[in-house]
N, C-alpha and C. Protein backbone atom coordinates (compact mmCIF):
# COMPACT_ATOMS: atom_id res chain seq x y z
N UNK A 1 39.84 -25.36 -3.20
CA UNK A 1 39.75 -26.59 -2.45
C UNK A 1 38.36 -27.18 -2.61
N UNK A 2 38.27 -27.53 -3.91
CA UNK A 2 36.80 -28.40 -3.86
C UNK A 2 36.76 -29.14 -2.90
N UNK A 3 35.28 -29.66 -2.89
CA UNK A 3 34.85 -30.69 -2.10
C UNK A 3 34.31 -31.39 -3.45
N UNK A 4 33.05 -31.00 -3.43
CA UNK A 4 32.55 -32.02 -4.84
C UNK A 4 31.60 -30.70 -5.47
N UNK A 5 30.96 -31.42 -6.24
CA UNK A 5 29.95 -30.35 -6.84
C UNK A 5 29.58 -29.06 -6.04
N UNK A 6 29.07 -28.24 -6.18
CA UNK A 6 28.47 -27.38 -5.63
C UNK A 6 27.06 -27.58 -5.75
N UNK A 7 26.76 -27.47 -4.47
CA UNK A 7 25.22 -27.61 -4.18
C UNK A 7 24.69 -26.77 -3.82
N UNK A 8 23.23 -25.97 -3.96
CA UNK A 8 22.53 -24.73 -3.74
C UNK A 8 22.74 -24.69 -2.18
N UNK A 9 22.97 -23.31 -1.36
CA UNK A 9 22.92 -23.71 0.11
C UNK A 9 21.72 -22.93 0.66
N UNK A 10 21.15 -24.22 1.10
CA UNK A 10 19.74 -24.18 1.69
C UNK A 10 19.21 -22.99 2.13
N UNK A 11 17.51 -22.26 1.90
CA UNK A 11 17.78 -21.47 2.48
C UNK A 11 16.43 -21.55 3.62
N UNK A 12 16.59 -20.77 4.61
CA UNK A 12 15.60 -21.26 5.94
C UNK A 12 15.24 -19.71 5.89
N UNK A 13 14.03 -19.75 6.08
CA UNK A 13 13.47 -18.50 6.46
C UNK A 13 13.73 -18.13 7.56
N UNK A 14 13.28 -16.52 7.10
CA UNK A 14 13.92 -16.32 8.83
C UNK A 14 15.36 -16.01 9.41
N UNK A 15 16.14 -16.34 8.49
CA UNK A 15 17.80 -16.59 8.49
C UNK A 15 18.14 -16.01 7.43
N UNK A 16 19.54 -15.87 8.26
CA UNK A 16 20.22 -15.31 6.94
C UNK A 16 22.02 -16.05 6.88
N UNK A 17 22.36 -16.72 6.30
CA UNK A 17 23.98 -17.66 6.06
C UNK A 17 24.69 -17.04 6.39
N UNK A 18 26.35 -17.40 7.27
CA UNK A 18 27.45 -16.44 7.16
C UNK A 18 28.42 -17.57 6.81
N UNK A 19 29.56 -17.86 6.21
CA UNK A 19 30.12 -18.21 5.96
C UNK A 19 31.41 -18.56 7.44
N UNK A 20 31.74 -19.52 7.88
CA UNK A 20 33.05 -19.92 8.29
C UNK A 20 33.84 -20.73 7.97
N UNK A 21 35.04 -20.42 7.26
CA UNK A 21 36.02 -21.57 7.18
C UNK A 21 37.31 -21.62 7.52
N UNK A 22 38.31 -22.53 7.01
CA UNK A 22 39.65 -22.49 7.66
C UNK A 22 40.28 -22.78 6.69
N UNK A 23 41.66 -22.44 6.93
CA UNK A 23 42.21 -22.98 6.20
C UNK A 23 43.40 -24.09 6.20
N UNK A 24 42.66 -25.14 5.16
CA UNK A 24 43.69 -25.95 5.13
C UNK A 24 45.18 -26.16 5.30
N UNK A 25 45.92 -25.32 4.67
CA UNK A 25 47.20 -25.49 5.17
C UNK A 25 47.34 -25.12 6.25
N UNK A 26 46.62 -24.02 7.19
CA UNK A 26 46.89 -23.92 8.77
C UNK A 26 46.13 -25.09 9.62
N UNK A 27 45.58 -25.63 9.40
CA UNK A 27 45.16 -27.38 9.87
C UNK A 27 45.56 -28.00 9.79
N UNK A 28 46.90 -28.21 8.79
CA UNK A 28 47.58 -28.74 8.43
C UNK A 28 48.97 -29.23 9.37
N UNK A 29 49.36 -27.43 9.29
CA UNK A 29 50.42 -26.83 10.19
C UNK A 29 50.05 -27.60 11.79
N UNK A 30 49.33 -27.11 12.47
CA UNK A 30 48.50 -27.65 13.18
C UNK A 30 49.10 -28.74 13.89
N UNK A 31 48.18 -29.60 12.88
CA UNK A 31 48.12 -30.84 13.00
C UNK A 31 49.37 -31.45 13.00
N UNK A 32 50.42 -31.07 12.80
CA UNK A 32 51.77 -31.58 12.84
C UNK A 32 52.22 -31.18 13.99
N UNK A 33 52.31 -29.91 14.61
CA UNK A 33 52.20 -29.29 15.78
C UNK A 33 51.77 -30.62 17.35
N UNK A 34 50.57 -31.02 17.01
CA UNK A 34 49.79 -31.09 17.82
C UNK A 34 50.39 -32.38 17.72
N UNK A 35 50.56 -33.50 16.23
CA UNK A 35 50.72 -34.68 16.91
C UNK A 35 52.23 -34.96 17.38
N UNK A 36 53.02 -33.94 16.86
CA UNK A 36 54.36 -33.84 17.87
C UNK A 36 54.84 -33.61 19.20
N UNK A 37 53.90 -32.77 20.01
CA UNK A 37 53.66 -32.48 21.09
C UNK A 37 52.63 -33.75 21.74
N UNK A 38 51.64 -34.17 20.86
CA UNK A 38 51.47 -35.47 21.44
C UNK A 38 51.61 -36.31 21.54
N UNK A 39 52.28 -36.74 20.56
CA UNK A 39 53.31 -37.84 20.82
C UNK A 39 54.66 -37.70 21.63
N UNK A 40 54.89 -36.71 21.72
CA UNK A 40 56.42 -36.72 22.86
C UNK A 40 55.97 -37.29 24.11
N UNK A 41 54.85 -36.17 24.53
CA UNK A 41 54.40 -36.03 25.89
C UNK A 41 53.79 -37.63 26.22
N UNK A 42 53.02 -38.68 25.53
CA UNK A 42 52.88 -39.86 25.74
C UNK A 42 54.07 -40.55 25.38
N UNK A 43 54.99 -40.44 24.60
CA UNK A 43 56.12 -41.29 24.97
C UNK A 43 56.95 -41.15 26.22
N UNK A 44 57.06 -39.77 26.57
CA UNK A 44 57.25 -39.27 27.79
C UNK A 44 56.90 -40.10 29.60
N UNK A 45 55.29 -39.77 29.26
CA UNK A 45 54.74 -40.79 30.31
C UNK A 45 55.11 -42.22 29.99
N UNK A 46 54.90 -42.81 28.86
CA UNK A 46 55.25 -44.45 28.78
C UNK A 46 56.60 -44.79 29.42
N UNK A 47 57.42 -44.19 29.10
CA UNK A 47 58.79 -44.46 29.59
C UNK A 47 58.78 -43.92 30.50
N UNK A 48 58.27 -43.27 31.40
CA UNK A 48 58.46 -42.74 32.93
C UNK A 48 57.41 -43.56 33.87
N UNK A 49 56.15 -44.21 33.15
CA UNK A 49 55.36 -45.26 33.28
C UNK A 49 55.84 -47.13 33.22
N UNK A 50 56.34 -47.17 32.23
CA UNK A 50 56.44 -48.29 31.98
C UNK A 50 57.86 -48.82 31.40
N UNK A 51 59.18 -48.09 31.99
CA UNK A 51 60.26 -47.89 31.54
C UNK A 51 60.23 -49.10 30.70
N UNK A 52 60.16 -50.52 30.81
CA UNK A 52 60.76 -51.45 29.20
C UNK A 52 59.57 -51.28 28.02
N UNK A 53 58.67 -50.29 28.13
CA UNK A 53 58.05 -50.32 26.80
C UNK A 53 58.81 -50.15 25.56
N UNK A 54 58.50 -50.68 24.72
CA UNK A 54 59.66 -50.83 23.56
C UNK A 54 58.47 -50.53 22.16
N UNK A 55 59.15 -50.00 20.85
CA UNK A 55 58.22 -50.01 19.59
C UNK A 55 59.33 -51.08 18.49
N UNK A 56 58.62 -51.99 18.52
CA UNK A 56 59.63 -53.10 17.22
C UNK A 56 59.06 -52.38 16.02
N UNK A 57 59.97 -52.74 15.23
CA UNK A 57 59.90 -52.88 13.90
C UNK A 57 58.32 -52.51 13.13
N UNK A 58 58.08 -54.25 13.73
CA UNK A 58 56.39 -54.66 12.85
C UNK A 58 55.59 -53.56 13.24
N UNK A 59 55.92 -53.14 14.68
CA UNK A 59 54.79 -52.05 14.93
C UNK A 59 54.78 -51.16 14.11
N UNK A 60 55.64 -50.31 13.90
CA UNK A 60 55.57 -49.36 12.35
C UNK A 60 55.10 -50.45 11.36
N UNK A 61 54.47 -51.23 10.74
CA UNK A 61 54.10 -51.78 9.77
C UNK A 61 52.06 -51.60 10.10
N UNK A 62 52.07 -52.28 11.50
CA UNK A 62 50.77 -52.00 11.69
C UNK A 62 50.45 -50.43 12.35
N UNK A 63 51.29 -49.23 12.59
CA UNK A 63 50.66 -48.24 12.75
C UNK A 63 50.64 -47.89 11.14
N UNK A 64 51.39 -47.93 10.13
CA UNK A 64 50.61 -47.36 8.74
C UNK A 64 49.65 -47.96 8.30
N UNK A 65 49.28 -49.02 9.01
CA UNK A 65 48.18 -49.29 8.52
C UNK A 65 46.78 -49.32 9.37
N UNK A 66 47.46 -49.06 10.32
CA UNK A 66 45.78 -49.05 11.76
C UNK A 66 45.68 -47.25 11.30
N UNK A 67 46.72 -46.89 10.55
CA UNK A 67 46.59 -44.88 10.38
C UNK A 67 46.08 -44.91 9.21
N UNK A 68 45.70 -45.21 7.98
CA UNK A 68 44.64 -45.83 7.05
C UNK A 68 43.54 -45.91 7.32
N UNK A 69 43.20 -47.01 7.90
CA UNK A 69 42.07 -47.40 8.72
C UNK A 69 41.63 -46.36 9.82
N UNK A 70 42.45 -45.57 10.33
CA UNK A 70 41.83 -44.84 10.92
C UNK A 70 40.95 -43.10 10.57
N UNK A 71 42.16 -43.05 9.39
CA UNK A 71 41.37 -41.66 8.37
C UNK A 71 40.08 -42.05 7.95
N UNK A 72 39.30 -43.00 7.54
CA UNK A 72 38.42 -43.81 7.14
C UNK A 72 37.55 -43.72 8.30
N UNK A 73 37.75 -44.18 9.16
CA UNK A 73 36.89 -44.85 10.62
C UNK A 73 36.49 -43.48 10.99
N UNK A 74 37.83 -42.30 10.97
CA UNK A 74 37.85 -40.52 11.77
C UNK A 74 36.48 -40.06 10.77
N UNK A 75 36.38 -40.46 9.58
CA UNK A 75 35.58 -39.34 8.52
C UNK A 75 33.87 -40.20 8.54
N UNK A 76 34.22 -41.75 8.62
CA UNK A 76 32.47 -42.79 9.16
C UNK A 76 32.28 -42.31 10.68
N UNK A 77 32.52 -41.76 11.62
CA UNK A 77 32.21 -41.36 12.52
C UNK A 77 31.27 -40.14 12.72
N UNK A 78 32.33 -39.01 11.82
CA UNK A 78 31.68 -37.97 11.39
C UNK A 78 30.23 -38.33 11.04
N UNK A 79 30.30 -38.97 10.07
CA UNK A 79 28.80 -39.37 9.43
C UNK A 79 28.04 -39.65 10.03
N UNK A 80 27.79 -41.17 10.83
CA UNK A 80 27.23 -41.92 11.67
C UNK A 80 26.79 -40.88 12.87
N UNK A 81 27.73 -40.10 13.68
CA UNK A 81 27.37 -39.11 14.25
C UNK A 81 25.99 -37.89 14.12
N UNK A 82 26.71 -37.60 12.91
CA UNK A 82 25.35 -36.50 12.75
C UNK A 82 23.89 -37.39 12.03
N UNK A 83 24.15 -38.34 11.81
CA UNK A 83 23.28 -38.61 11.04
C UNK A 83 22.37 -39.04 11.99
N UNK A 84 22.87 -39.86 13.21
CA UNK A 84 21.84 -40.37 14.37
C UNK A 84 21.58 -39.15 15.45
N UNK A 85 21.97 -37.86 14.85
CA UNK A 85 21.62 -36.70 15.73
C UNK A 85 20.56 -35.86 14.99
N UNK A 86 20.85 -36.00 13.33
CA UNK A 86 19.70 -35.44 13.48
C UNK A 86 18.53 -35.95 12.95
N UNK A 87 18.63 -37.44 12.74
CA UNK A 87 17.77 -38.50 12.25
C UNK A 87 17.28 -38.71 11.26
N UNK A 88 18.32 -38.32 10.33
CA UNK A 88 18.11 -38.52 8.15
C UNK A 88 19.18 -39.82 8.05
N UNK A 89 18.76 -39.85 6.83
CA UNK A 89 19.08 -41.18 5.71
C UNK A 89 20.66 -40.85 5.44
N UNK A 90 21.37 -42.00 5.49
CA UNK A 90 23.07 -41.84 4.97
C UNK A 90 22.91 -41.20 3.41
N UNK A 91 21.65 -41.07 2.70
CA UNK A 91 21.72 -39.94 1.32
C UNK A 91 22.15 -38.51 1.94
N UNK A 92 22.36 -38.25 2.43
CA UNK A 92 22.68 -36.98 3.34
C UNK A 92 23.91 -36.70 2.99
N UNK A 93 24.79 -38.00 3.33
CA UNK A 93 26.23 -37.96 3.43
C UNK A 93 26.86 -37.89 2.16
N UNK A 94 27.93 -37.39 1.74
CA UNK A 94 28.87 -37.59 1.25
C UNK A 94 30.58 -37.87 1.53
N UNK A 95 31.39 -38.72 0.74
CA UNK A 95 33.20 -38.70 1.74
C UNK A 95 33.70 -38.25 0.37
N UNK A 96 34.90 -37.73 0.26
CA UNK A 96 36.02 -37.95 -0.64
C UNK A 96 37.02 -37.47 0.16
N UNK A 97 37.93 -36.40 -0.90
CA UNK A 97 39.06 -35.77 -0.97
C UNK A 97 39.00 -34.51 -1.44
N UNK A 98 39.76 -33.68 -0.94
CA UNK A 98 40.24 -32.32 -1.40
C UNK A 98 41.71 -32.04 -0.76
N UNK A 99 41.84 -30.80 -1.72
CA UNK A 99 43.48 -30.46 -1.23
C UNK A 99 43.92 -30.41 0.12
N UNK A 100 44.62 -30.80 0.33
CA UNK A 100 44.96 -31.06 2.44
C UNK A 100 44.35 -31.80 2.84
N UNK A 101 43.03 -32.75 2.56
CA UNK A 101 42.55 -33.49 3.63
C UNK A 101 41.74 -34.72 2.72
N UNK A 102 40.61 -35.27 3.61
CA UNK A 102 39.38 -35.62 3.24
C UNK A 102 38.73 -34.95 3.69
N UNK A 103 37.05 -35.73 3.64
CA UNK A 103 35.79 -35.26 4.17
C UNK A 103 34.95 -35.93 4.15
N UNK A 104 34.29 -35.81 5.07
CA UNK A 104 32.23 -36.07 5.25
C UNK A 104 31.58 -34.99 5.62
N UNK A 105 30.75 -34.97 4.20
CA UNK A 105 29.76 -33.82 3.99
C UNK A 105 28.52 -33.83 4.03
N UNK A 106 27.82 -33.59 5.59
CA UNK A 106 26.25 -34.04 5.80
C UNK A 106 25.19 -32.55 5.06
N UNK A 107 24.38 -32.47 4.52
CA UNK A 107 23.67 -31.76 3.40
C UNK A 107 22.53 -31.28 4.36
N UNK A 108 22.81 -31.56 5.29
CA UNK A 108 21.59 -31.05 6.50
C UNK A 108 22.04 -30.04 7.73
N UNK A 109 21.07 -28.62 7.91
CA UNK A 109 21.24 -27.95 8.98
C UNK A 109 21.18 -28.29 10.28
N UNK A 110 21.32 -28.37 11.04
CA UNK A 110 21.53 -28.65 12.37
C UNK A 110 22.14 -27.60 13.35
N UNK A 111 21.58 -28.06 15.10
CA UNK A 111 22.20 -26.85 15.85
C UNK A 111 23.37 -26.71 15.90
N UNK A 112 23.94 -26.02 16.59
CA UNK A 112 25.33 -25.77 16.50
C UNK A 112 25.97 -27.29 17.79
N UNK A 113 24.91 -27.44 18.79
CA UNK A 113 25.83 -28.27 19.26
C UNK A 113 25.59 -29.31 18.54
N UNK A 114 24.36 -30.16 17.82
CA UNK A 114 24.65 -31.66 17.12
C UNK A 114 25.72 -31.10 16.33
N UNK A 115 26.17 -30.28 15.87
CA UNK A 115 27.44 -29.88 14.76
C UNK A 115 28.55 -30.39 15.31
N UNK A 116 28.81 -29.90 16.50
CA UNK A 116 29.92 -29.70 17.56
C UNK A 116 30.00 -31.19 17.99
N UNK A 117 29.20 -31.98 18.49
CA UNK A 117 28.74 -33.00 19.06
C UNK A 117 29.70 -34.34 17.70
N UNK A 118 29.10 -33.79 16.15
CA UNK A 118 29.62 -34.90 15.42
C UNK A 118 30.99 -33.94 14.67
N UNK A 119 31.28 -32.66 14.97
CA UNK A 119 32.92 -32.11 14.39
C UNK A 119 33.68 -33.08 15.60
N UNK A 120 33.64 -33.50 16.63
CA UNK A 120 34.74 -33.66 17.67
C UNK A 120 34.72 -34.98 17.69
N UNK A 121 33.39 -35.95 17.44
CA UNK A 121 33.56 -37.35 18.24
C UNK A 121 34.75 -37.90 17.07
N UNK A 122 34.92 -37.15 16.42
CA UNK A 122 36.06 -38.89 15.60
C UNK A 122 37.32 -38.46 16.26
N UNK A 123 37.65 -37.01 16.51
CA UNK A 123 39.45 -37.13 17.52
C UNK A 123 39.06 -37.55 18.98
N UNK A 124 38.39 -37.61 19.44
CA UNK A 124 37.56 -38.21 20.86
C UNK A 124 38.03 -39.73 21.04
N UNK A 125 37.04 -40.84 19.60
CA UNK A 125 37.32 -42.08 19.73
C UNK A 125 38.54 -42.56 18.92
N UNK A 126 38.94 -41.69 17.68
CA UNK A 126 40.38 -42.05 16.93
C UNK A 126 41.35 -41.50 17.71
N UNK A 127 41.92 -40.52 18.44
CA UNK A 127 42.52 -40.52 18.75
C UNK A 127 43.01 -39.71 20.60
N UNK A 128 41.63 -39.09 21.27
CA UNK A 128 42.69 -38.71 22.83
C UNK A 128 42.36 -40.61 23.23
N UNK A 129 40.94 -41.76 22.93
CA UNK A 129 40.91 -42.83 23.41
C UNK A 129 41.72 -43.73 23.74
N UNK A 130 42.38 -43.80 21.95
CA UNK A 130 43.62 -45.34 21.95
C UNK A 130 44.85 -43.96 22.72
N UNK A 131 45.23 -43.09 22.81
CA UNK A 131 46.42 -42.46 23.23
C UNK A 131 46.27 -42.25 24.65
N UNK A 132 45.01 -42.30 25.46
CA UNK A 132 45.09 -42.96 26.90
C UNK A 132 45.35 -43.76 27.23
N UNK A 133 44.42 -44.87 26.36
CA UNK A 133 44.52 -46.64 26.14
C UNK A 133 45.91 -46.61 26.15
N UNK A 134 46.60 -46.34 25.08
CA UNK A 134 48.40 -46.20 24.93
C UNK A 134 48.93 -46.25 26.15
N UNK A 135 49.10 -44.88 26.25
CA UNK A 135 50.03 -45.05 27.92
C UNK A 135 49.37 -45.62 29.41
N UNK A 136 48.24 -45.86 29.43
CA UNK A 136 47.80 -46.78 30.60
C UNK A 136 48.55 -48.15 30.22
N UNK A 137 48.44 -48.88 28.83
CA UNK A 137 48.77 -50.07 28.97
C UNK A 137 50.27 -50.36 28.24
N UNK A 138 50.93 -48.83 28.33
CA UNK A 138 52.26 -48.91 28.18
C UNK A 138 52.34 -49.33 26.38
N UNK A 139 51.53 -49.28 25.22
CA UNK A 139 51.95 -49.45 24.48
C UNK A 139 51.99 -48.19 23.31
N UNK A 140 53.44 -48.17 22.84
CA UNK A 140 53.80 -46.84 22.19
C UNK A 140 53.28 -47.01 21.01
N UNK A 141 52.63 -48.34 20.56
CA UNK A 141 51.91 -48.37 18.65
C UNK A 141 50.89 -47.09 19.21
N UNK A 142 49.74 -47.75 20.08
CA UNK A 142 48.71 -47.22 20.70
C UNK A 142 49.19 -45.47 20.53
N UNK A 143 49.54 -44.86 21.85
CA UNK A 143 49.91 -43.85 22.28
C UNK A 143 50.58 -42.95 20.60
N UNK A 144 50.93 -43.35 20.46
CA UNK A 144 51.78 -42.73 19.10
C UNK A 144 50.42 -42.45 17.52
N UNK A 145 49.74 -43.55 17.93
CA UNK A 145 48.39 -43.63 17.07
C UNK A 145 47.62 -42.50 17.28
N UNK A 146 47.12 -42.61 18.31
CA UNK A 146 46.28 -41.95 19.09
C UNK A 146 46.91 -40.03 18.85
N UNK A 147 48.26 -40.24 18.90
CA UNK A 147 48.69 -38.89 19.13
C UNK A 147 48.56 -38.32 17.55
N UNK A 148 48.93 -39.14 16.78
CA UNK A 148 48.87 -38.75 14.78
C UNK A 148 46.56 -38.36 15.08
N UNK A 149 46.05 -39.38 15.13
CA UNK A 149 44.55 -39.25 15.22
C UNK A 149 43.94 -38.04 15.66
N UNK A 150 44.86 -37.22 16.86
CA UNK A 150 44.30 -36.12 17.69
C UNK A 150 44.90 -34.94 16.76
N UNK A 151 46.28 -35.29 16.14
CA UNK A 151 46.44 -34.02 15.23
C UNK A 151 45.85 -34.27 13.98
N UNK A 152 45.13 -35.27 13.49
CA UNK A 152 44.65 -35.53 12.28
C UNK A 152 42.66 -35.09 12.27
N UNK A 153 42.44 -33.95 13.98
CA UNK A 153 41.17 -33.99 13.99
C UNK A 153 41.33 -32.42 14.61
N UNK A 154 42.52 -32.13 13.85
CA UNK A 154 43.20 -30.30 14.09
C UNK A 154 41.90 -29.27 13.39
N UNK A 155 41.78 -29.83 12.14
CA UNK A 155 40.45 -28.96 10.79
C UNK A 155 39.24 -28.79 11.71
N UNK A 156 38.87 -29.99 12.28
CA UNK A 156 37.89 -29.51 12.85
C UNK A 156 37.40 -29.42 14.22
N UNK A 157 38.52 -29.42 14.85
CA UNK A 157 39.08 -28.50 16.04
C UNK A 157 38.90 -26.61 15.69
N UNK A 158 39.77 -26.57 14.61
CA UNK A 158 39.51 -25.24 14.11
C UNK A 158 38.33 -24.69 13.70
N UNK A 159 37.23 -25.51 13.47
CA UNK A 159 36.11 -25.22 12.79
C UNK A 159 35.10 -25.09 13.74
N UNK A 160 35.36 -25.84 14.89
CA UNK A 160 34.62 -25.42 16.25
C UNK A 160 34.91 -24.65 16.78
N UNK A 161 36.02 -23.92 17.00
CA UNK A 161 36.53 -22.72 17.27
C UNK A 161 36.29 -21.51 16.56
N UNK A 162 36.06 -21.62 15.37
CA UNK A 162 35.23 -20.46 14.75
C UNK A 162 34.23 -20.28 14.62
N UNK A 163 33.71 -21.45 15.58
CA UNK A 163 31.97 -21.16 16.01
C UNK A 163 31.51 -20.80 17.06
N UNK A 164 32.79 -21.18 18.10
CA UNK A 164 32.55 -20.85 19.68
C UNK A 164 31.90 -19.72 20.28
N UNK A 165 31.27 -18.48 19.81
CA UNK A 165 30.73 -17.71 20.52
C UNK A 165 29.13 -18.10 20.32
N UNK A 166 28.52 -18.77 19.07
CA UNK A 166 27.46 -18.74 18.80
C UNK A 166 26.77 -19.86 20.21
N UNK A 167 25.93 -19.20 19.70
CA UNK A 167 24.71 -19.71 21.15
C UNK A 167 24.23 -21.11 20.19
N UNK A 168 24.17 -22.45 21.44
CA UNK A 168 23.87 -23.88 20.93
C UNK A 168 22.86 -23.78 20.11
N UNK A 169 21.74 -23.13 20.01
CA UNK A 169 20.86 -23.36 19.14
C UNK A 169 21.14 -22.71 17.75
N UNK A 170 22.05 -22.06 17.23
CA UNK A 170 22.36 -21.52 16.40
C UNK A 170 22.52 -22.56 15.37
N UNK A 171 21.17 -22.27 13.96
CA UNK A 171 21.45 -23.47 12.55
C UNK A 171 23.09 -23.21 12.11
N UNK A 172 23.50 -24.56 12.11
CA UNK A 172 24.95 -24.74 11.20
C UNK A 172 24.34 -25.69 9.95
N UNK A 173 25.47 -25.40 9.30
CA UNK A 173 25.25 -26.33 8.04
C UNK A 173 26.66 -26.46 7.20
N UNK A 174 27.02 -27.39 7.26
CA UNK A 174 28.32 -28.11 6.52
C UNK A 174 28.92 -27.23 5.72
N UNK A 175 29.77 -26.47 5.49
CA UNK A 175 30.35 -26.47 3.87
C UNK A 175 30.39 -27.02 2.56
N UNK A 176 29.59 -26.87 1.84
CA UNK A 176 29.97 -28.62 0.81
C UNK A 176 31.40 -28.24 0.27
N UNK A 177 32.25 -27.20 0.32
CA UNK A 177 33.31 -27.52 -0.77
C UNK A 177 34.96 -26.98 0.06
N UNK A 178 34.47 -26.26 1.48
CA UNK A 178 35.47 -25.93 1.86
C UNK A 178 35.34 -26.25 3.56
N UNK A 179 36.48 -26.49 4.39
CA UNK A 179 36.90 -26.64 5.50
C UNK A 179 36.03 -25.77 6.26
N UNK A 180 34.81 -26.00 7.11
CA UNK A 180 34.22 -24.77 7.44
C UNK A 180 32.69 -25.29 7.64
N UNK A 181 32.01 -24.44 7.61
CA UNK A 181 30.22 -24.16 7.79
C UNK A 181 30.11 -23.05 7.70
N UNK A 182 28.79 -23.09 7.57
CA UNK A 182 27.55 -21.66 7.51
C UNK A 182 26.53 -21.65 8.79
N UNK A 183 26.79 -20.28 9.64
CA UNK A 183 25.92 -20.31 10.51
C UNK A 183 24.98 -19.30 10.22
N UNK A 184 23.85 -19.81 10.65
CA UNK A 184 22.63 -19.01 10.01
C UNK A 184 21.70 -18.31 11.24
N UNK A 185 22.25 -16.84 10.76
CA UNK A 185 21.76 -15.64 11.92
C UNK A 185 20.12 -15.32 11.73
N UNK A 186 19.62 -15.61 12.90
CA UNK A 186 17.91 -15.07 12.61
C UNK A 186 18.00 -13.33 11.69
N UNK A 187 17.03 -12.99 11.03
CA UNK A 187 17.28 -12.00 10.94
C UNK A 187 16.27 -11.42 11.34
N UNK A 188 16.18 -9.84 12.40
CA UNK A 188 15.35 -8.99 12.97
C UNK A 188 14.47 -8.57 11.75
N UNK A 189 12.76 -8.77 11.51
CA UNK A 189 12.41 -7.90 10.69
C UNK A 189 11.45 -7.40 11.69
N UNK A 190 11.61 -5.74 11.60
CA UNK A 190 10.62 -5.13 12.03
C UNK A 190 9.52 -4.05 11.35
């Protein structure tokens, strides 16, 4: 599962790299999981909310395409995120594709929570936002959006979860080629 080139991974004195990643097809799995269960459960409330909410036609025309726009917007978030956390140049960043997904790949260490802080904000504003927005204002494009967005932010849901015991200050640093990071353990020299 490339990402892009392989790039040397940094090394910080003092530290020593461990590898975490996931795997794609179980993010995958996931993510289908998650936006099925979230989407029921907000169609659920809409119609127990707003019994004549209705989905026409056109609306499937503009959710494949507000869901476009939103893989795009989910992966510039990522970016924009870490980048104003840890205060470098968009040369930092990289986006493409790899097998199962996309990506934005920031080339800079950081603590574990700015990590955490920019792994979560794009299912935060792509998708639990418009899928509140959704069923408060009764519309199922919304809610149904929102619910694909929250399973489409499953990878790195998982990727914070395989970091969860480390203490906030703990250096992370991106993966460049696979679903995942490197957390970097002080090492005791005595």
């Amino acid at each position: 599962m490339k990402k892009k080139k392989e790039e040397p991974l940094p090394q910080i004195e003092g530290y020593e790299p461990e590898q975490r990643t996931i795997s794609m097809l179980a993010a995958n799995i996931w993510a289908v999981v998650v936006m099925v269960v979230a989407g029921g459960v907000g169609w659920w409330l809409i119609k127990w909310i707003h019994p004549d909410a209705a989905l026409a036609a056109v609306d499937m025309l503009w959710f494949i395409a507000m869901f476009c726009v939103g893989i795009v917007v989910h992966e510039l978030i990522h970016g924009l995120t870490w980048i104003a956390l840890v205060k470098e140049s968009f040369s930092h960043l990289s986006f493409g594709t790899m097998p199962g997904g996309v990506y934005c790949h920031i080339d800079v260490p950081m603590s574990k929570r700015k990590y955490v802080v920019g792994a979560l904000m794009p299912g935060l504003l792509t998708g639990v936002v418009p899928w509140l927005a959704g069923i408060a204002a009764g519309s199922l494009l919304w809610t149904l959006l929102g619910a694909v967005m929250i399973g489409a932010a499953m990878g790195d849901i998982m990727i914070v979860w395989c970091i969860r015991k480390e203490t906030p200050d703990t250096l992370v640093y991106d993966h460049p080629s696979l679903g995942g990071c490197y957390v970097y353990r002080k090492i005791d020299i005595q």
